[in-house]
N, C-alpha and C. Protein backbone atom coordinates (compact mmCIF):
# COMPACT_ATOMS: atom_id res chain seq x y z
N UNK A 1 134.87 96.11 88.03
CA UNK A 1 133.89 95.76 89.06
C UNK A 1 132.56 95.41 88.41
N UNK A 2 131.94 94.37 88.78
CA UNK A 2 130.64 93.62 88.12
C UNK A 2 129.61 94.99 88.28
N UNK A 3 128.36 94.59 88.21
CA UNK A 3 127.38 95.49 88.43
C UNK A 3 126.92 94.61 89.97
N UNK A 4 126.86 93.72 90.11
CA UNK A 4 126.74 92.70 91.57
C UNK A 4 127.48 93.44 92.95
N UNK A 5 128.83 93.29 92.18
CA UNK A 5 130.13 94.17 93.42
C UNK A 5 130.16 95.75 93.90
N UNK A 6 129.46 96.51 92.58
CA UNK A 6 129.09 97.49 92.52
C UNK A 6 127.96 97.92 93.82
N UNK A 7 126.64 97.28 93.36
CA UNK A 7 125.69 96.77 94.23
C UNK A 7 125.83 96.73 95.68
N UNK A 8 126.60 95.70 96.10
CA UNK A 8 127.16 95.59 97.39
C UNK A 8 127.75 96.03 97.88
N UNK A 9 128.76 97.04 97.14
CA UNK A 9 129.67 98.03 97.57
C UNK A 9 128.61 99.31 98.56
N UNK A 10 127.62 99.56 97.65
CA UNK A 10 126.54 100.57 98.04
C UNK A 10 125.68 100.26 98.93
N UNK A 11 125.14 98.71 98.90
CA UNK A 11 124.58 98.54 99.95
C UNK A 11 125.42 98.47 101.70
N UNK A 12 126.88 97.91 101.29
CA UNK A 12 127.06 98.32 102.79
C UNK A 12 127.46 99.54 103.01
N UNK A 13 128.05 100.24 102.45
CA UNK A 13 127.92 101.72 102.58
C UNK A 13 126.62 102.63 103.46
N UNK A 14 125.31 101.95 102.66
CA UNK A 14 124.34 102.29 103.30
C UNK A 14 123.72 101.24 104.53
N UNK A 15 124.13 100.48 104.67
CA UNK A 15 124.14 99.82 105.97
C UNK A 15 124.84 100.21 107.30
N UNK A 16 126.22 100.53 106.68
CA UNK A 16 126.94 101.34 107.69
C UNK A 16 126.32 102.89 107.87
N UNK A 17 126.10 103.41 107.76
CA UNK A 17 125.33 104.56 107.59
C UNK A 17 124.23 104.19 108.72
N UNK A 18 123.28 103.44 108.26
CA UNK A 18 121.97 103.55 109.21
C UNK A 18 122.03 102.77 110.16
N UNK A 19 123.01 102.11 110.47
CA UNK A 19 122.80 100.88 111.96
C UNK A 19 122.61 100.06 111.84
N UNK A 20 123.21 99.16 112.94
CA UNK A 20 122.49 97.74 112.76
C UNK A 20 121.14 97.82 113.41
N UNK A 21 120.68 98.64 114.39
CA UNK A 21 119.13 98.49 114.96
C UNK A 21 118.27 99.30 113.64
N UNK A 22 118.67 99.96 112.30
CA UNK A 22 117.22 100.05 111.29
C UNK A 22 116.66 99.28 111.19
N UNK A 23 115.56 99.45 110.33
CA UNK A 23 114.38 98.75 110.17
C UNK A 23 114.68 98.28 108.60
N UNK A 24 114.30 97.18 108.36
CA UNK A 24 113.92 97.27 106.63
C UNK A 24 112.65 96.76 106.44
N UNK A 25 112.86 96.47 104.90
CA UNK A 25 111.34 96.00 104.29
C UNK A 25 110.84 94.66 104.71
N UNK A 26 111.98 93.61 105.24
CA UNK A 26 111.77 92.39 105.50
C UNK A 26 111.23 92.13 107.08
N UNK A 27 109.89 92.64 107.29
CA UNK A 27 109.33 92.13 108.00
C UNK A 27 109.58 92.99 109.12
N UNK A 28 110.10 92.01 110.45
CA UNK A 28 110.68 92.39 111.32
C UNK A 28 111.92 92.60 111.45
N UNK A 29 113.13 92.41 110.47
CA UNK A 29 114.24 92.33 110.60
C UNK A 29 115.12 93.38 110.60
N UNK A 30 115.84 93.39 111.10
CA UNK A 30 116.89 94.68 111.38
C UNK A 30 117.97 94.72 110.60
N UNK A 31 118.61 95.62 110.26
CA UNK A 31 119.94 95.59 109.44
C UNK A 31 120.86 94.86 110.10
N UNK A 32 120.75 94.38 111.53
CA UNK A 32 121.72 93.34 111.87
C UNK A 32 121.19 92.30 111.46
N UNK A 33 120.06 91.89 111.48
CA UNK A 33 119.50 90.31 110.92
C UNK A 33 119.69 90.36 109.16
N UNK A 34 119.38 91.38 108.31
CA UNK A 34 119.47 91.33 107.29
C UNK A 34 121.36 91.00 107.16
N UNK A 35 122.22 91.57 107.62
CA UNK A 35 123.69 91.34 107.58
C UNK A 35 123.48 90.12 107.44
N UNK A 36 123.19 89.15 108.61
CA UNK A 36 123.62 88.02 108.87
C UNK A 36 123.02 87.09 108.24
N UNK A 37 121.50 87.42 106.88
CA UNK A 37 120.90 86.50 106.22
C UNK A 37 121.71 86.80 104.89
N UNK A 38 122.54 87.77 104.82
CA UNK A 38 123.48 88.07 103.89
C UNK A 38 125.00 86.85 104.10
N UNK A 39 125.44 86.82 104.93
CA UNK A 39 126.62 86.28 105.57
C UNK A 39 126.46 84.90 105.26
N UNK A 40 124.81 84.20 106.04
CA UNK A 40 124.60 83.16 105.82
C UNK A 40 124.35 82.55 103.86
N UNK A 41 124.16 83.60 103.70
CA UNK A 41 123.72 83.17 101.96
C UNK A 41 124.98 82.85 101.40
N UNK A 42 125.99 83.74 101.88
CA UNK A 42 127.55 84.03 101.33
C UNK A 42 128.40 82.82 101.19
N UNK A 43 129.02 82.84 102.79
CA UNK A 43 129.44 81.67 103.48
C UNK A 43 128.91 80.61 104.30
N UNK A 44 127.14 80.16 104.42
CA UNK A 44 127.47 79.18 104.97
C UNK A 44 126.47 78.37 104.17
N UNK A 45 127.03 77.29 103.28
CA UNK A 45 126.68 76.73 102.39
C UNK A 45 125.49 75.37 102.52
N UNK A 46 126.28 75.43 104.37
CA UNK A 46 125.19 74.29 104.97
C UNK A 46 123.62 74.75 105.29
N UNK A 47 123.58 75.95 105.12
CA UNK A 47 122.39 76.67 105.88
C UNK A 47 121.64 77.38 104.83
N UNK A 48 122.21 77.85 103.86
CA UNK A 48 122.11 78.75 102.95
C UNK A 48 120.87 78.30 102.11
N UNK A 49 120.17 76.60 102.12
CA UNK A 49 119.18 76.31 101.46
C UNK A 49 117.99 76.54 101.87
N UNK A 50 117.95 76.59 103.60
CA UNK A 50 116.79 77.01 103.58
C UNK A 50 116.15 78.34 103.54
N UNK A 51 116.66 78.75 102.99
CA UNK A 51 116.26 80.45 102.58
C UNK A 51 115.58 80.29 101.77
N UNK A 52 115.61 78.94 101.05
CA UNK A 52 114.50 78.91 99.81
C UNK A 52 113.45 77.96 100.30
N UNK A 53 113.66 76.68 100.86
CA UNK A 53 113.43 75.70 101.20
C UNK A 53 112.70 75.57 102.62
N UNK A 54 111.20 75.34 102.54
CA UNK A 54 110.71 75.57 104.10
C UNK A 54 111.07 74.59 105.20
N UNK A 55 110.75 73.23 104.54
CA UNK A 55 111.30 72.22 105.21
C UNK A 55 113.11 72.51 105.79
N UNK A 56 113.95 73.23 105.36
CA UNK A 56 115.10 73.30 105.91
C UNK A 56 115.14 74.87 106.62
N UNK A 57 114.12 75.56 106.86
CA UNK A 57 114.11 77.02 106.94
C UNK A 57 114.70 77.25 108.62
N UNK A 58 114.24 75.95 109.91
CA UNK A 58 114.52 75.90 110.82
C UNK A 58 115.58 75.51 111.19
N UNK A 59 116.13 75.03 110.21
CA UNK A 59 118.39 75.13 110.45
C UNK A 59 118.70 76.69 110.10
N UNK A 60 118.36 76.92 108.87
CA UNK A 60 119.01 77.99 108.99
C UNK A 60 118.47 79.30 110.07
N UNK A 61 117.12 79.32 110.23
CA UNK A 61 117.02 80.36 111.50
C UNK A 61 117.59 80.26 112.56
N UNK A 62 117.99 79.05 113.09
CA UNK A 62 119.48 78.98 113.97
C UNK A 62 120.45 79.22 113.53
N UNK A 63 121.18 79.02 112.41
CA UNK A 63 122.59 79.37 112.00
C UNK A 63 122.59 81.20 112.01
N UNK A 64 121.23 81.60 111.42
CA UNK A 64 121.46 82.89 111.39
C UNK A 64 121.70 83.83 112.44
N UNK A 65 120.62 83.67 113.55
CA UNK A 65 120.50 84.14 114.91
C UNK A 65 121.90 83.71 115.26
N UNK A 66 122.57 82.67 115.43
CA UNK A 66 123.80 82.82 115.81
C UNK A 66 125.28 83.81 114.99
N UNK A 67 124.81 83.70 113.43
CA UNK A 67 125.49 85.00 112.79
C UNK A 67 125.03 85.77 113.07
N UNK A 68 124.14 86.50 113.75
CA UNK A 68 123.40 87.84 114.14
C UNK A 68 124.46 88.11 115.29
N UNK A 69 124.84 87.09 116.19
CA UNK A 69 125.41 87.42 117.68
C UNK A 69 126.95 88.16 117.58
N UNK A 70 127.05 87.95 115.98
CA UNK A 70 128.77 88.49 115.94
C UNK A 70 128.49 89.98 115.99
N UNK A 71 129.77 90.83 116.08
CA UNK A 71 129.72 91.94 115.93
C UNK A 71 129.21 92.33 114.86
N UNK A 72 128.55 93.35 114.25
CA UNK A 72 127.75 94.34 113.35
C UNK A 72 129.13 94.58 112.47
N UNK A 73 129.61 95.28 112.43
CA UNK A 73 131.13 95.24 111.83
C UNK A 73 132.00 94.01 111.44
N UNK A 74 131.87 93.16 111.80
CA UNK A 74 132.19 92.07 110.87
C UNK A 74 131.11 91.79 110.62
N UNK A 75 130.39 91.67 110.25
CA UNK A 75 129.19 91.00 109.28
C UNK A 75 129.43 91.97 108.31
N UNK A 76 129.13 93.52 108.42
CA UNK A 76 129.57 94.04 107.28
C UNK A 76 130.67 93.82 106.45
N UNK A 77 131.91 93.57 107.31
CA UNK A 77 133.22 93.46 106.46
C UNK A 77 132.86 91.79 105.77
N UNK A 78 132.51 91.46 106.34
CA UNK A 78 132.02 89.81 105.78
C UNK A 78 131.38 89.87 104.11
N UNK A 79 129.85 90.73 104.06
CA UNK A 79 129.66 91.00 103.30
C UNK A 79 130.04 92.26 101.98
N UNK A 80 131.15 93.20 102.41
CA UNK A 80 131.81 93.53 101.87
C UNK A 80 132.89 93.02 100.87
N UNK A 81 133.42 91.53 101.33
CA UNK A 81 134.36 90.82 100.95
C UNK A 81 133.57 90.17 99.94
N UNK A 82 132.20 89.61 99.83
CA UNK A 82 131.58 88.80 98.91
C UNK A 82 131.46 87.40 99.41
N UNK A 83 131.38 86.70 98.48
CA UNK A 83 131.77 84.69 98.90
C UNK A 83 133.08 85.08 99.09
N UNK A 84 133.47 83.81 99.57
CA UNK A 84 134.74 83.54 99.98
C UNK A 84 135.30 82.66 98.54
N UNK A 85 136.66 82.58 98.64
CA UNK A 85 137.12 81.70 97.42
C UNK A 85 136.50 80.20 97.35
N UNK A 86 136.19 79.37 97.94
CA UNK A 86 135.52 78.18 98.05
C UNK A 86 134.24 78.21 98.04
N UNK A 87 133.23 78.75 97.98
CA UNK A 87 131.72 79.10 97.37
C UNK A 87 131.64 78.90 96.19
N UNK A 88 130.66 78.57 96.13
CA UNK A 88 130.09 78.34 94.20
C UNK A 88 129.62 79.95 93.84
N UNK A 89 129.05 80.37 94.55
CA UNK A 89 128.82 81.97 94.74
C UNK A 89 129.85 82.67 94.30
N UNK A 90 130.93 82.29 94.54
CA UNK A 90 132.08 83.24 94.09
C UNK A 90 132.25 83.06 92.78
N UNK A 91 132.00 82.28 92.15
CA UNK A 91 131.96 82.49 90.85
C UNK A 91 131.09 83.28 89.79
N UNK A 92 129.60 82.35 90.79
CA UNK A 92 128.09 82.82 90.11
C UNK A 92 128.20 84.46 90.52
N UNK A 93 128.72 85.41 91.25
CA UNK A 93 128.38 86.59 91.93
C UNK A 93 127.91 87.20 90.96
N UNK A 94 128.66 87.72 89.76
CA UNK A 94 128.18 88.18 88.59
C UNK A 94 126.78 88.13 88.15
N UNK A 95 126.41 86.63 88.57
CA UNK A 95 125.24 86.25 87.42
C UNK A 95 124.16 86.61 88.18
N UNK A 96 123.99 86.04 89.89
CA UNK A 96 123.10 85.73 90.75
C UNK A 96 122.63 86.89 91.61
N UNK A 97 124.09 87.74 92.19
CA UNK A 97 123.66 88.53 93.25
C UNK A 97 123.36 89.96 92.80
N UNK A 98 123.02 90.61 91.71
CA UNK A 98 123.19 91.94 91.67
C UNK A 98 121.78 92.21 91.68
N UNK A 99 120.67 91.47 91.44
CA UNK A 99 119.45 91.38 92.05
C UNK A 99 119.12 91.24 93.47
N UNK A 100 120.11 90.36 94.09
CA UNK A 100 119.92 90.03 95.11
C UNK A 100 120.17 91.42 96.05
N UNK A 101 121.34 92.20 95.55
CA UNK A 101 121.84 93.03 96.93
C UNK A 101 121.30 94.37 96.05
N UNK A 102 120.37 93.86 95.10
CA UNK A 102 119.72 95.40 94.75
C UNK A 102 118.26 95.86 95.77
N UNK A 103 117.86 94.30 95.77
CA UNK A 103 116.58 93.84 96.69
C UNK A 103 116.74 94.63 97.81
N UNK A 104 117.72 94.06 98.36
CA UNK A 104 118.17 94.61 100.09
C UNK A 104 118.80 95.44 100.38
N UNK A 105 119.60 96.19 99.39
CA UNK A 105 119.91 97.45 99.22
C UNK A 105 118.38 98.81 99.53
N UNK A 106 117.71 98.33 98.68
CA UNK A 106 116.19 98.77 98.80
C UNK A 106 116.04 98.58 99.86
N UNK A 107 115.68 97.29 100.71
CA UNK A 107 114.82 97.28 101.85
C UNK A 107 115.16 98.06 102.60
N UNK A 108 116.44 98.70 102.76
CA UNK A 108 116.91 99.53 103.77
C UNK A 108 116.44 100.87 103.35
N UNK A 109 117.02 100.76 102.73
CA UNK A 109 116.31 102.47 101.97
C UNK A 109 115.01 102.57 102.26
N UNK A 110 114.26 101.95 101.44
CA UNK A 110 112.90 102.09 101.30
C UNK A 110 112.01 101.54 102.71
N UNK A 111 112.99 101.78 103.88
CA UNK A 111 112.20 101.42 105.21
C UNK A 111 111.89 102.95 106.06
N UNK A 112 112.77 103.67 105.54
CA UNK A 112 112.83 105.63 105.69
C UNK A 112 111.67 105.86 104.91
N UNK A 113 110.54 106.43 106.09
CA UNK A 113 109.70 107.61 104.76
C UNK A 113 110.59 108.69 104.06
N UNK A 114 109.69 109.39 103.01
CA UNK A 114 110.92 110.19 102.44
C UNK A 114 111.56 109.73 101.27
N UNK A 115 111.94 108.28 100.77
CA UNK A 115 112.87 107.35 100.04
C UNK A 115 112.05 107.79 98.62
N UNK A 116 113.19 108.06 98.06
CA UNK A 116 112.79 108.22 96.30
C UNK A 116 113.71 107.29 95.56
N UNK A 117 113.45 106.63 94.37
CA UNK A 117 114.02 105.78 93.92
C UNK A 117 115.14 106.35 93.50
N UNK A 118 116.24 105.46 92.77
CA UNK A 118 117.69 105.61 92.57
C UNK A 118 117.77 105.96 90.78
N UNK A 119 118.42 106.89 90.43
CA UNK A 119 118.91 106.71 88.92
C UNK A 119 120.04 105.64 88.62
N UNK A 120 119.47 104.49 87.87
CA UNK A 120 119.89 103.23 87.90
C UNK A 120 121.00 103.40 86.17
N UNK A 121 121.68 102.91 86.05
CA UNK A 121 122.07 102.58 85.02
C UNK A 121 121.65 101.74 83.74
N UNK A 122 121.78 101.93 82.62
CA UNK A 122 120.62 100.88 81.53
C UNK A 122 121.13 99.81 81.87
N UNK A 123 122.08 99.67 81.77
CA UNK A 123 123.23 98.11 81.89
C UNK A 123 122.17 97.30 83.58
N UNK A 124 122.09 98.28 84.63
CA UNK A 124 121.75 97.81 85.64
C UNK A 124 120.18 97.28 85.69
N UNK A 125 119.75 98.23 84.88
CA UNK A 125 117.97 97.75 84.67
C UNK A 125 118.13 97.06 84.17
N UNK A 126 118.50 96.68 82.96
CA UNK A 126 118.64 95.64 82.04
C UNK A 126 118.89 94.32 83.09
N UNK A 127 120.12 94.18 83.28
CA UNK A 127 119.90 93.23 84.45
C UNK A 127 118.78 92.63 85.08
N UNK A 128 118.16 93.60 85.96
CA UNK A 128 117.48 93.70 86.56
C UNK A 128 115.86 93.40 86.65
N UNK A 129 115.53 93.60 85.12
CA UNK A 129 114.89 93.19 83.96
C UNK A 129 114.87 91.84 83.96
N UNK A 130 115.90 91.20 83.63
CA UNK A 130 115.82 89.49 83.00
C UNK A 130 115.83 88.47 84.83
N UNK A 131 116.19 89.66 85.63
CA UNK A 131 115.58 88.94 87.01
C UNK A 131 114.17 88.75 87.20
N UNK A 132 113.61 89.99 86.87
CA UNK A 132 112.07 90.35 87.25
C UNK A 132 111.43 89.41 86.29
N UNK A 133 111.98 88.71 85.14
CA UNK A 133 110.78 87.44 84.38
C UNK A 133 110.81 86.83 84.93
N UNK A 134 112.43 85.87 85.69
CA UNK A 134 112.29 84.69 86.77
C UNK A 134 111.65 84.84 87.77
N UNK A 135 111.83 86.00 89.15
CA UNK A 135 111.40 85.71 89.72
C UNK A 135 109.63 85.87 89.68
N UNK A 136 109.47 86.78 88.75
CA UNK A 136 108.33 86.69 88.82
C UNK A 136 107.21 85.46 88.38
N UNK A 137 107.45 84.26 87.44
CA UNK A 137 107.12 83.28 87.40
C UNK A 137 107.27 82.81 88.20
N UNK A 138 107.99 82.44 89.39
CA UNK A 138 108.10 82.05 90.72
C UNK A 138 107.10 82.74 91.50
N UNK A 139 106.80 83.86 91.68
CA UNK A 139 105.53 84.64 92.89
C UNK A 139 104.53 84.40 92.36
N UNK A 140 104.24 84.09 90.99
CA UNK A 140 102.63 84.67 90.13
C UNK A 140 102.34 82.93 89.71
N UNK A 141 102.77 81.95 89.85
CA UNK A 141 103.15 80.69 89.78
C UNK A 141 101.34 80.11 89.86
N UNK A 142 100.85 80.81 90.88
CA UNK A 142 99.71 80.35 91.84
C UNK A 142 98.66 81.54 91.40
N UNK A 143 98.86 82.28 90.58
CA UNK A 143 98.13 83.00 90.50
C UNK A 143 96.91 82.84 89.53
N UNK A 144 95.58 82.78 89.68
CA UNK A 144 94.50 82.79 89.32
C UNK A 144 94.26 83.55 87.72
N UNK A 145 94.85 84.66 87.97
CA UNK A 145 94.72 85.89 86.64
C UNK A 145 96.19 85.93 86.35
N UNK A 146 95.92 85.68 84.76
CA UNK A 146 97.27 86.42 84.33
C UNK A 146 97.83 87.46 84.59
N UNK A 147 99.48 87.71 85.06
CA UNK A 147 100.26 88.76 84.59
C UNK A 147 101.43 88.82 84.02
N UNK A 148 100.96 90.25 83.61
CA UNK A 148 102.59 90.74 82.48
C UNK A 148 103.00 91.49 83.44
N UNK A 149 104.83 91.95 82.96
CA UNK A 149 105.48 92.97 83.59
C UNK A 149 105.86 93.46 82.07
N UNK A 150 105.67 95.57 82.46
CA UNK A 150 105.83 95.65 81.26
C UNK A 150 106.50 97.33 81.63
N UNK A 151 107.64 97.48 81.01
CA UNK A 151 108.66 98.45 81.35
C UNK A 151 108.20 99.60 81.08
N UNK A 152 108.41 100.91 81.33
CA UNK A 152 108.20 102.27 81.16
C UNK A 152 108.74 102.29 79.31
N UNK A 153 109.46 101.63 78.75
CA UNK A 153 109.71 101.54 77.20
C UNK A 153 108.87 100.49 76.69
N UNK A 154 107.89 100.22 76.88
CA UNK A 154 107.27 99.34 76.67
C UNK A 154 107.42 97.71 76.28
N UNK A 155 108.65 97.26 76.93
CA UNK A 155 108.97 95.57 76.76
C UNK A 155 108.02 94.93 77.51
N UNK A 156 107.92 93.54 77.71
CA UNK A 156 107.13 93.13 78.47
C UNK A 156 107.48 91.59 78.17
N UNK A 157 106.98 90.96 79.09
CA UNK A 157 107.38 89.60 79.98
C UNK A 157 105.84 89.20 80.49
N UNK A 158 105.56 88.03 80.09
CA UNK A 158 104.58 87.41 80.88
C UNK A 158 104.61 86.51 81.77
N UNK A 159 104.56 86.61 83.07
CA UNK A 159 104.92 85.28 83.83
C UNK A 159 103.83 84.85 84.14
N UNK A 160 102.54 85.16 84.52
CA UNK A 160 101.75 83.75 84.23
C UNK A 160 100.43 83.63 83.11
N UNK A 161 100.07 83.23 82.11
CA UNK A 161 99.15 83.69 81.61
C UNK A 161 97.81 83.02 82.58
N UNK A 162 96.92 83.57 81.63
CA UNK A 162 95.70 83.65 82.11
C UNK A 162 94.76 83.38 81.12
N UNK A 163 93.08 83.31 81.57
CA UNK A 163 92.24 82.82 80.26
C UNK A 163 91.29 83.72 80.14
N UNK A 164 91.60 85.40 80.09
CA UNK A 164 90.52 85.56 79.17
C UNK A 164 90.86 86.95 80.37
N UNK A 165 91.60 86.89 81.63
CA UNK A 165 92.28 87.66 82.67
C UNK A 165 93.22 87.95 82.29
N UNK A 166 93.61 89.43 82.91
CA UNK A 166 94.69 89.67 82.79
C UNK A 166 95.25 91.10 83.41
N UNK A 167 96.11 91.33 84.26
CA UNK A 167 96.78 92.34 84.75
C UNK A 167 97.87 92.87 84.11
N UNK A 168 98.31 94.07 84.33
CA UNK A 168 99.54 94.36 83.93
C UNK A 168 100.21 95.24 84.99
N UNK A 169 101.95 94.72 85.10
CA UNK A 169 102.37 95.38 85.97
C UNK A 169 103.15 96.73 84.99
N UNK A 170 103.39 97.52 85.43
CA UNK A 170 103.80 98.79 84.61
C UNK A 170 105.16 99.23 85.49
N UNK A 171 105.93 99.72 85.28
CA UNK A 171 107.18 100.37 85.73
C UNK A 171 108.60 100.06 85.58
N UNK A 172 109.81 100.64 85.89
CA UNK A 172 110.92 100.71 85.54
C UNK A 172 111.21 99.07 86.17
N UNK A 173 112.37 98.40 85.88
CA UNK A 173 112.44 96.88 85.92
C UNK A 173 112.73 97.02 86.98
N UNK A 174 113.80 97.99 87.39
CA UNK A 174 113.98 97.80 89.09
C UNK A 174 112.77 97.91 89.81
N UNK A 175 112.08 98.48 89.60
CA UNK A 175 110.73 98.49 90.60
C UNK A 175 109.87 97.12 89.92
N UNK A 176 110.17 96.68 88.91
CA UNK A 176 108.66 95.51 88.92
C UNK A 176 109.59 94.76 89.63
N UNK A 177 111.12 94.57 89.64
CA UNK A 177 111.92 93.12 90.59
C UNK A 177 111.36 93.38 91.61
N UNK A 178 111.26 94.52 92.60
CA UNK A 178 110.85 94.80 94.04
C UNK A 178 109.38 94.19 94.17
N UNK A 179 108.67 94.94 93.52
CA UNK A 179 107.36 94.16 93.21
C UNK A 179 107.57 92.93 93.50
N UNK A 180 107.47 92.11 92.74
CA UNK A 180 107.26 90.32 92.06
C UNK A 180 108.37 89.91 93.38
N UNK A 181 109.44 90.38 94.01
CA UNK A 181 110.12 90.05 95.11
C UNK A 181 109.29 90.26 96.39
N UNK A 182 107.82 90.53 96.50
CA UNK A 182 106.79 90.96 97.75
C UNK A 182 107.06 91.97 98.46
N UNK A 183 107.64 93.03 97.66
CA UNK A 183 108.22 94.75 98.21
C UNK A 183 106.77 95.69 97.75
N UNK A 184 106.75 96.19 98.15
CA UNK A 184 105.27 97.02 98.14
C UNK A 184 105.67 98.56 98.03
N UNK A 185 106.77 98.73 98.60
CA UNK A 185 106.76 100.73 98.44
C UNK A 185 107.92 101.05 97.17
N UNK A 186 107.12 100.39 96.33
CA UNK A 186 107.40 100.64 94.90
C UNK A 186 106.34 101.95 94.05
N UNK A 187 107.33 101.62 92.79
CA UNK A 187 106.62 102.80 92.08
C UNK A 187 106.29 102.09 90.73
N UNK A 188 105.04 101.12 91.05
CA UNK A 188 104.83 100.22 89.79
C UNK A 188 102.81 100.50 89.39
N UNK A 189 102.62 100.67 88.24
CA UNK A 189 101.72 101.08 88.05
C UNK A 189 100.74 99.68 87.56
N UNK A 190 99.51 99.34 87.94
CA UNK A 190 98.43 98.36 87.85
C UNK A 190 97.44 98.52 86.59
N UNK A 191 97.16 97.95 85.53
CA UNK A 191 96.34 97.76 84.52
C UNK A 191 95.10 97.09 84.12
N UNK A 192 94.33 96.85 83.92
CA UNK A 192 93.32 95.96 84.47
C UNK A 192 92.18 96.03 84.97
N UNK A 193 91.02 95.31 84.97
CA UNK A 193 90.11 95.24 85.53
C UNK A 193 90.33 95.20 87.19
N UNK A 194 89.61 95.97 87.77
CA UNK A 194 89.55 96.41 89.49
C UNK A 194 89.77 95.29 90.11
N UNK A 195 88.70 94.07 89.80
CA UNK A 195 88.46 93.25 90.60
C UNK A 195 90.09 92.17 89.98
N UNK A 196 90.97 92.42 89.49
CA UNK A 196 91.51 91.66 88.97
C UNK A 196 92.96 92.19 89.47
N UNK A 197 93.18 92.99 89.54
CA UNK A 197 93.94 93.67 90.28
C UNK A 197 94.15 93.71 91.62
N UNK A 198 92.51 93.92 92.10
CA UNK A 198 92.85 93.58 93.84
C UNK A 198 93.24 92.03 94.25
N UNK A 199 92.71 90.85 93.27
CA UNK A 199 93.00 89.58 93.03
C UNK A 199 94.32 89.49 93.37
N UNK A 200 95.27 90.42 92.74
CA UNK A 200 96.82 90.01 91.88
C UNK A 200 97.66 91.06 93.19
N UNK A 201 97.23 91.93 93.81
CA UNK A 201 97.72 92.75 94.83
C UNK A 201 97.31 91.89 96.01
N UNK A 202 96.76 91.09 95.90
CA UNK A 202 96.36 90.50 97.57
C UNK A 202 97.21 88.94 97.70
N UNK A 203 97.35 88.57 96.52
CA UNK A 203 98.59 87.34 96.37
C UNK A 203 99.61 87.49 97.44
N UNK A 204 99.84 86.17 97.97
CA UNK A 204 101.38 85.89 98.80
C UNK A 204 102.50 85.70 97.47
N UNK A 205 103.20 86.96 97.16
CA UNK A 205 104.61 86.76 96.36
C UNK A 205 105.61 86.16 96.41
N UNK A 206 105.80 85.48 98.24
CA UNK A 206 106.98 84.61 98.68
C UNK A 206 107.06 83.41 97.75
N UNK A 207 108.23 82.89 97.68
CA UNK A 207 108.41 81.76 97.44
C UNK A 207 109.63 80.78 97.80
């Protein structure tokens, strides 16, 4: 079993567990809407771009709301199963999603006060790690002041530099991915000049 399949195994586990009416980190969305932005990422290949893509974002918020209308239980078993054999996903799962369903694995969790982070595996941080350089050059893209992400062992990654600025994000890789992914009830520690920091904490991370 990948560390991806692993991942997803746990996240619906804990999906089934809390309902489809919880809350997560994404906004307004419910563990039934999160299912079905899962489902749509999975299997529907026509829709699945605008999750990234703003100009296409209003197809897929219809395709989804209509995967929302299925039963709660198949959406889970949906995303239990993974891609389907005809997805490009089904191949990439390995490479792409174990960030992905670590993300939203979190959001659920970390939507409960109370939530303490997970003892992760090295293999899984590690992972998790070479996510948090990409995406984080993607959130910090626009950013004014440089930042680094820089691990509790002290590695470190710069995704955007800066001239003469500079922040540092501090904590375990799973928490800087949550971070640099626009998750906030992390456990990531800030370096830096004050005013440079509130700069780099007040950034839109979407992308």
């Amino acid at each position: 079993m990948s560390l991806a399949q692993h991942e997803r195994a746990e996240l619906v586990l804990t999906m089934t567990a809390v309902g489809q009416s919880a809350p997560t980190l994404c906004g307004e969305w419910t563990a039934r809407d999160l299912a079905a932005h899962l489902v749509v990422r999975d299997r529907r290949l026509d829709a699945a771009p605008g999750i990234l893509l703003p100009f296409l974002a209003g197809y897929t918020e219809q395709v989804q709301k209509r995967v929302a209308s299925r039963p709660f239980e198949d959406l889970i078993s949906d995303i239990a199963s993974g891609p389907p054999l005809w997805s490009p996903f089904k191949l990439l799962d390995p490479l792409v999603n174990a960030g992905e369903m670590f993300v939203h694995h979190e959001d659920l969790r970390r939507a409960h006060p109370g939530w303490q982070p997970r003892s992760l595996s090295v293999k899984m941080e590690n992972t998790l790690w070479s996510a948090a350089g990409l995406v984080g050059r993607l959130a910090y893209r626009a950013s004014p002041v440089g930042v680094t992400l820089r691990t509790s062992d002290g590695r470190t990654v710069t995704v955007k530099k800066g001239r003469g600025r500079e922040v540092v994000l501090v904590g375990k890789p799973s928490e800087l991915l949550l971070y640099v992914f626009g998750r906030s009830e992390v456990a990531v520690d800030f370096q830096g000049e004050q005013g440079d920091i509130d700069v780099v904490r007040a950034l839109d991370r979407s992308f």
